[in-house]
C-alpha atoms as a PDB file:
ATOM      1  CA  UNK A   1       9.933 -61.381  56.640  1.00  0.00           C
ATOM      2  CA  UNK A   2      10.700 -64.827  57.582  1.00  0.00           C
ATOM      3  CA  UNK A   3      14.349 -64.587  55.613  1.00  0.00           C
ATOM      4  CA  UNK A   4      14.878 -61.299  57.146  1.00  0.00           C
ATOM      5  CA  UNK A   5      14.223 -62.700  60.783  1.00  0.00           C
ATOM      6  CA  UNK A   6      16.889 -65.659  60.337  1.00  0.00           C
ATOM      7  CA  UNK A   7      19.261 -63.159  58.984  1.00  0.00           C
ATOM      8  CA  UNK A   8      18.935 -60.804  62.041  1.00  0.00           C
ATOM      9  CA  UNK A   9      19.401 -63.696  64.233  1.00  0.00           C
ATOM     10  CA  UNK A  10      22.911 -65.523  62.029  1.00  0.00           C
ATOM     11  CA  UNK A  11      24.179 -61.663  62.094  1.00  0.00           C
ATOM     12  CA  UNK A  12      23.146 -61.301  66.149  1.00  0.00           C
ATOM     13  CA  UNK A  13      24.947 -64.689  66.757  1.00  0.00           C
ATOM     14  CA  UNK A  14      27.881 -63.862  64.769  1.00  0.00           C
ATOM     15  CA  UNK A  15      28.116 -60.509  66.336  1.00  0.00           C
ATOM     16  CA  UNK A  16      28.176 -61.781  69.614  1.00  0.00           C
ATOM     17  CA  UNK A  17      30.963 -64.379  69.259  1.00  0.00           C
ATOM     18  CA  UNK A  18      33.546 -61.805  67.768  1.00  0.00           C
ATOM     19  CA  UNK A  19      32.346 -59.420  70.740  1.00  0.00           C
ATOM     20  CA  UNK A  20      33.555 -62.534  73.121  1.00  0.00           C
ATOM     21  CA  UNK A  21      36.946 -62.849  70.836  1.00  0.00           C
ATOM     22  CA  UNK A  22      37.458 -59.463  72.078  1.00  0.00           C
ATOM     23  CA  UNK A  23      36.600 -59.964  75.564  1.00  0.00           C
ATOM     24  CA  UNK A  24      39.116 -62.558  75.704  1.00  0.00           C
ATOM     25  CA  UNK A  25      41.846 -59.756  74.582  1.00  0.00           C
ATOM     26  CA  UNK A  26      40.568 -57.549  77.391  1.00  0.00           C
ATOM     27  CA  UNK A  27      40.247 -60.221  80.243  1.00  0.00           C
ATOM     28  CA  UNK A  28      44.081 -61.101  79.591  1.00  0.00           C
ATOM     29  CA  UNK A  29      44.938 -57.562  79.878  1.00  0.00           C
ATOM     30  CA  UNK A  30      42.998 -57.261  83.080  1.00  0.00           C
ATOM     31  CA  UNK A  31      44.103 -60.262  84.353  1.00  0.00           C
ATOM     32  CA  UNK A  32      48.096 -59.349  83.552  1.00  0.00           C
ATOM     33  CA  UNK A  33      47.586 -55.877  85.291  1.00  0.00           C
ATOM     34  CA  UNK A  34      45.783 -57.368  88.422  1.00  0.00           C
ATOM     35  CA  UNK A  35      42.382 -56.560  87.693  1.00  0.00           C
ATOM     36  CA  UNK A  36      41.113 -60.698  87.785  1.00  0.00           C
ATOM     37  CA  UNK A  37      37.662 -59.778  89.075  1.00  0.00           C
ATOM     38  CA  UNK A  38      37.056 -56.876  85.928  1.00  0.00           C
ATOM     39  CA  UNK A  39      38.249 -59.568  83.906  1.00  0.00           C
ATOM     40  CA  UNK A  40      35.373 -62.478  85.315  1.00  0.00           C
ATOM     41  CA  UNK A  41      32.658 -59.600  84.929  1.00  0.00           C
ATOM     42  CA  UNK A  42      33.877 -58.748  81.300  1.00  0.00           C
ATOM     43  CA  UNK A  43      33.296 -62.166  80.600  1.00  0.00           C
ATOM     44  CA  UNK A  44      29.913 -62.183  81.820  1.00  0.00           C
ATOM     45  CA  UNK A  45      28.949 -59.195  80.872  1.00  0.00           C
ATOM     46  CA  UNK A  46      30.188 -60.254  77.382  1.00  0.00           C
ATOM     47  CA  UNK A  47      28.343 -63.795  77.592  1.00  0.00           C
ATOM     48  CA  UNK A  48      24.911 -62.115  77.970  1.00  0.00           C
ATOM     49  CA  UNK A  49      25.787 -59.135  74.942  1.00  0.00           C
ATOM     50  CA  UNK A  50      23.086 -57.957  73.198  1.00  0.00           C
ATOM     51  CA  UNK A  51      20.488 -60.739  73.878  1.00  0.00           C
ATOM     52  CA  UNK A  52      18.195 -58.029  73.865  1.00  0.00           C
ATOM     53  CA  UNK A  53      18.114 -58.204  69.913  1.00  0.00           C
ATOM     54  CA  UNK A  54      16.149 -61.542  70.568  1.00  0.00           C
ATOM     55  CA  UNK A  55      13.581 -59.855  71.999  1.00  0.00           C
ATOM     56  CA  UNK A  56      10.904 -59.283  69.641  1.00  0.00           C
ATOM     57  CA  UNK A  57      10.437 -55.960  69.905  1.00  0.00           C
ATOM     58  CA  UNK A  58      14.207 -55.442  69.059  1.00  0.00           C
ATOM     59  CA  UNK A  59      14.305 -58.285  66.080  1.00  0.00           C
ATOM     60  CA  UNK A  60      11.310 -56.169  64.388  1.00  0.00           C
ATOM     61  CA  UNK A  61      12.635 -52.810  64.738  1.00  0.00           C
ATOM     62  CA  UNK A  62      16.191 -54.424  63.843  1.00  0.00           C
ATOM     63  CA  UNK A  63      15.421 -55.665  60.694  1.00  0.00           C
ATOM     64  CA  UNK A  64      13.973 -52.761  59.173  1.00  0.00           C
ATOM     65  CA  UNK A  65      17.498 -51.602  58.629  1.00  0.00           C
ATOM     66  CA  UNK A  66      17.644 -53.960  55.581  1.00  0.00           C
ATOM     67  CA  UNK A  67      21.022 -52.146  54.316  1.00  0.00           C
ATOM     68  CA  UNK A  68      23.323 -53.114  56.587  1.00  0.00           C
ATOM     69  CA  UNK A  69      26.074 -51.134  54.576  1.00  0.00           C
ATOM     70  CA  UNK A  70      24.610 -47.813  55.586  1.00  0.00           C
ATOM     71  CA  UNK A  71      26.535 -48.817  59.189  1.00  0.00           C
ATOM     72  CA  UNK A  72      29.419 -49.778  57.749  1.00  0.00           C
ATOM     73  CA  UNK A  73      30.822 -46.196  57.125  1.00  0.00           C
ATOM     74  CA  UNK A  74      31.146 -43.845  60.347  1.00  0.00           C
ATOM     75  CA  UNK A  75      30.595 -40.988  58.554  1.00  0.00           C
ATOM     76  CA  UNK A  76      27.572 -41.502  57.236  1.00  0.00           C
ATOM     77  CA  UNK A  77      24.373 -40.129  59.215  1.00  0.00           C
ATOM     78  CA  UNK A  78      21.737 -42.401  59.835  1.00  0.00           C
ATOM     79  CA  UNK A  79      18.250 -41.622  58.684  1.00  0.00           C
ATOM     80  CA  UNK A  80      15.448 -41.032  61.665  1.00  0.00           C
ATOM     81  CA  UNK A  81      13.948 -44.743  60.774  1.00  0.00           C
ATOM     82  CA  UNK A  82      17.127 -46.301  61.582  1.00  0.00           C
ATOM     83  CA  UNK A  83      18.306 -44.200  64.623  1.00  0.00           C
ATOM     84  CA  UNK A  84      14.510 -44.608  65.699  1.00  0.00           C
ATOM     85  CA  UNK A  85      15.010 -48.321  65.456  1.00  0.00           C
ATOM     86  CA  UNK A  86      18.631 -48.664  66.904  1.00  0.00           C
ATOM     87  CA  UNK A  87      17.365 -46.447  70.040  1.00  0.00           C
ATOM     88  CA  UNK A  88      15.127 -48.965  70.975  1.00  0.00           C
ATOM     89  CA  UNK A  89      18.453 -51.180  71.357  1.00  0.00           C
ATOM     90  CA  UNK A  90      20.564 -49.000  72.525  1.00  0.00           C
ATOM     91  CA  UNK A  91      18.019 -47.991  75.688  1.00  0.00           C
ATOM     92  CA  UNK A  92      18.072 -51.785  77.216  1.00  0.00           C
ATOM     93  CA  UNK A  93      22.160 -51.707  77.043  1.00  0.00           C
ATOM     94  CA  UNK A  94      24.628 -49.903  79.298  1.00  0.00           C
ATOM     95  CA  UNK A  95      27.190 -50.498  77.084  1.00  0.00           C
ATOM     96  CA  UNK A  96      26.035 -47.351  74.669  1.00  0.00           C
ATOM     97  CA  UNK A  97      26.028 -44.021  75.517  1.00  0.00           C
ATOM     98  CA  UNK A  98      22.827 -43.187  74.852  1.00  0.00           C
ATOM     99  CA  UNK A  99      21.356 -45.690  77.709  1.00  0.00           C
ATOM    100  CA  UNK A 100      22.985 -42.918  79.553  1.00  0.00           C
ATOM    101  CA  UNK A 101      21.685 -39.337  80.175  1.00  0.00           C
ATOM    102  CA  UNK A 102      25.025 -38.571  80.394  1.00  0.00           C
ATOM    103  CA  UNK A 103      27.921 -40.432  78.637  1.00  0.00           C
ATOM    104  CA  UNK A 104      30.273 -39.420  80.786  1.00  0.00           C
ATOM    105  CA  UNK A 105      28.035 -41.466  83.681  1.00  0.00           C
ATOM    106  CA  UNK A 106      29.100 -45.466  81.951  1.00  0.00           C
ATOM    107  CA  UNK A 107      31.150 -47.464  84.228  1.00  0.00           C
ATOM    108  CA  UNK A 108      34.290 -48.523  83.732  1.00  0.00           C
ATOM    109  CA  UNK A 109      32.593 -51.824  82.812  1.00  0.00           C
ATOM    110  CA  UNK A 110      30.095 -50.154  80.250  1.00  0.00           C
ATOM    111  CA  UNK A 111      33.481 -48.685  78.415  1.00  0.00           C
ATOM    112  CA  UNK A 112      35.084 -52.149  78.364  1.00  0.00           C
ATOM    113  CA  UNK A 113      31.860 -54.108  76.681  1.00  0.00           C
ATOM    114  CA  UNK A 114      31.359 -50.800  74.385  1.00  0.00           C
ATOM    115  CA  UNK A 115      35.143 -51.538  73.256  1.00  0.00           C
ATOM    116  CA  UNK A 116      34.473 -55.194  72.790  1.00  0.00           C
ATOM    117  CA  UNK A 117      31.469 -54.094  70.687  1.00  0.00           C
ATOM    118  CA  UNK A 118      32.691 -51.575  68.705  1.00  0.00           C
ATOM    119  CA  UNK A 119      35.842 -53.986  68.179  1.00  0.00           C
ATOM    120  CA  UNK A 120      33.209 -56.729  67.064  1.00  0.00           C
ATOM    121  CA  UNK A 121      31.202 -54.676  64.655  1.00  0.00           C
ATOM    122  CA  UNK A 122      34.949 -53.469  62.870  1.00  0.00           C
ATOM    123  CA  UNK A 123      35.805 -57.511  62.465  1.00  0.00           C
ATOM    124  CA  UNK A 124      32.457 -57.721  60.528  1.00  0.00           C
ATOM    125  CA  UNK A 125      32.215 -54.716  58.452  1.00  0.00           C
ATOM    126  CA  UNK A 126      36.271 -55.158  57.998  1.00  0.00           C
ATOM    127  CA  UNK A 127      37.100 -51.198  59.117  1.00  0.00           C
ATOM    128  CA  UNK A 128      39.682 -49.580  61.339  1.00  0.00           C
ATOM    129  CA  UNK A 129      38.744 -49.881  64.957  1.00  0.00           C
ATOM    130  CA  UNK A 130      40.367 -46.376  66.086  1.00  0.00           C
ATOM    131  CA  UNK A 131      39.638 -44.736  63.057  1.00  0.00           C
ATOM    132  CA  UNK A 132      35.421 -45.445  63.697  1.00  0.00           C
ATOM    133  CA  UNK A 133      35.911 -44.851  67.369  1.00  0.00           C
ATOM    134  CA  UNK A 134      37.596 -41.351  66.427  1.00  0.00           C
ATOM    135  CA  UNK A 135      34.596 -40.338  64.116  1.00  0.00           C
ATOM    136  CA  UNK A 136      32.055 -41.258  66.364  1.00  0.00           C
ATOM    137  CA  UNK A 137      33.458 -39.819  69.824  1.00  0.00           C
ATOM    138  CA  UNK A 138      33.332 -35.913  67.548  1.00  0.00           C
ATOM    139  CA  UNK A 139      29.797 -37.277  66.039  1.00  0.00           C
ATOM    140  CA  UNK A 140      28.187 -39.022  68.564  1.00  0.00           C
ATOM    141  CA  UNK A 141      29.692 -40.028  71.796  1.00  0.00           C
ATOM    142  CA  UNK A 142      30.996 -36.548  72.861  1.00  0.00           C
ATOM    143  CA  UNK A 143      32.904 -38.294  75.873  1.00  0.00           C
ATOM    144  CA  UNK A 144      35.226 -36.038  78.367  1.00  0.00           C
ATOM    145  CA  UNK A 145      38.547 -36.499  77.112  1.00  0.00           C
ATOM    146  CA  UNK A 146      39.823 -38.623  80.164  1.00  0.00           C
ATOM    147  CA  UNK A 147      37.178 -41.247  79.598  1.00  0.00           C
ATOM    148  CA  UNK A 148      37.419 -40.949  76.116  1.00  0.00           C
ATOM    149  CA  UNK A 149      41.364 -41.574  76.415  1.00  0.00           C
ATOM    150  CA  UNK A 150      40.298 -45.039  79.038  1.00  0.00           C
ATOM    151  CA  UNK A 151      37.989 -46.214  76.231  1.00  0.00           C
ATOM    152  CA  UNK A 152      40.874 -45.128  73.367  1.00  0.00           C
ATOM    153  CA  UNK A 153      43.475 -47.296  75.319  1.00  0.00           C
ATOM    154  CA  UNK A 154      40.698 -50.405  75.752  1.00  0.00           C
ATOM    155  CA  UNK A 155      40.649 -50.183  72.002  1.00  0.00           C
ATOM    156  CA  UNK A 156      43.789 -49.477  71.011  1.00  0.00           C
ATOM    157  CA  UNK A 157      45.060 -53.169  73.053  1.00  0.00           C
ATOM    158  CA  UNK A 158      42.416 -54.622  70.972  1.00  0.00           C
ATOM    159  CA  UNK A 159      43.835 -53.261  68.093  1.00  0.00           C
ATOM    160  CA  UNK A 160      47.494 -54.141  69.708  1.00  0.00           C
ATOM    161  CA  UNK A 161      47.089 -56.252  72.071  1.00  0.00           C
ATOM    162  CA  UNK A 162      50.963 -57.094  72.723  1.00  0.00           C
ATOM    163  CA  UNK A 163      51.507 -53.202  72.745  1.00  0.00           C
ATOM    164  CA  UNK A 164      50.149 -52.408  76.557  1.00  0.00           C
ATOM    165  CA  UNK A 165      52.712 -52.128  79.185  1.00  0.00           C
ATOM    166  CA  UNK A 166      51.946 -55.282  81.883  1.00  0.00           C
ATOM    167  CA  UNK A 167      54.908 -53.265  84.239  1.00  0.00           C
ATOM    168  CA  UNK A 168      52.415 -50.218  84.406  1.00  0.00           C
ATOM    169  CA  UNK A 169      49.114 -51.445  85.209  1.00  0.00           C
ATOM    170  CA  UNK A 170      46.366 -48.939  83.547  1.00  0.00           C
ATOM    171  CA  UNK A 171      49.032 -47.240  81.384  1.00  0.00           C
ATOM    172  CA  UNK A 172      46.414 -44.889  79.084  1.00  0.00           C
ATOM    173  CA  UNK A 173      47.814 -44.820  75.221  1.00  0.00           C
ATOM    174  CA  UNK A 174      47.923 -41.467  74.726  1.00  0.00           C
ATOM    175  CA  UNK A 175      46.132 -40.493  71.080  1.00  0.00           C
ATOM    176  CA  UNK A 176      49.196 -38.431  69.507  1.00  0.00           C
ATOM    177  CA  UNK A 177      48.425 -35.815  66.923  1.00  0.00           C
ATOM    178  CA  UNK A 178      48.136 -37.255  63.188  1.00  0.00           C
ATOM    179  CA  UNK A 179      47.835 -40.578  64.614  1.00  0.00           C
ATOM    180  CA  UNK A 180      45.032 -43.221  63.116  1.00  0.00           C
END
């Protein structure tokens, strides 16, 4: 238990300093398209990421999901014991969906941290960003296609980050067909 608690807490820690390597790709996008005070909250926002998985009730549900490879691969369904432990997670942070009754109710904010987050958890698992956020928006997220195209283009400048287009501030990357 004891070696399972430290692990939860070096993979928590790691976790949240690539989510802040991402923020830092975000805030100078925001801050090259005007949006400085998006940018200061991201960082925030980003600072404080996920410190709910040092509350105990979190690190004990947390590290029953002893095979971290099961969440590697998008396309794999969880089993009820670790959906039932990641939805005690996901209900303290407005960064997921399912905090929501609605997905299409997240701030623009909430879509930002998620992409940070997703963009994180694809530096640690060493998988394609767009390609995971592709499987889980038909699987999981089920967002209205124009905030699912804002939360595409947050991840596609973390993907590309010199690709945006600073002379058209909120320029949305449109997905093309056949594109990963």
């Amino acid at each position: 238990m004891i070696n399972k608690i430290i692990k939860h807490l070096e993979d928590t820690l790691l976790h949240k300093q690539y989510v802040l390597e991402s923020a830092k790709k975000l805030c100078k996008y925001l801050i090259e398209v005007g949006r400085i005070d998006d940018a200061i909250e991201l960082v925030k926002r980003c600072s404080n990421h996920d410190n709910s998985k040092f509350e105990p009730d979190e690190i004990f549900a947390l590290i029953q999901i002893s095979d971290k490879e099961s969440l590697k691969d998008a396309k794999v369904q969880l089993d009820d014991a670790k959906k039932n432990a990641l939805k005690i997670h996901w209900a303290k942070n407005s960064h997921h969906p399912e905090y929501h009754n609605d997905p299409s109710l997240m701030s623009d904010m909430d879509l930002l941290e998620m992409a940070c987050d997703c963009n994180a958890r694809s530096m640690e698992f060493g998988t394609d960003l767009l390609e995971f956020i592709d499987i889980r928006q038909k699987e999981r997220f089920r967002f209205p296609e124009e905030i699912y195209q804002t939360y595409y283009n947050y991840c596609k400048i973390l993907v590309d980050s010199e690709e945006y287009d600073k002379d058209e501030p909120g320029k949305v990357f449109i997905k093309q067909e056949g594109e990963s």
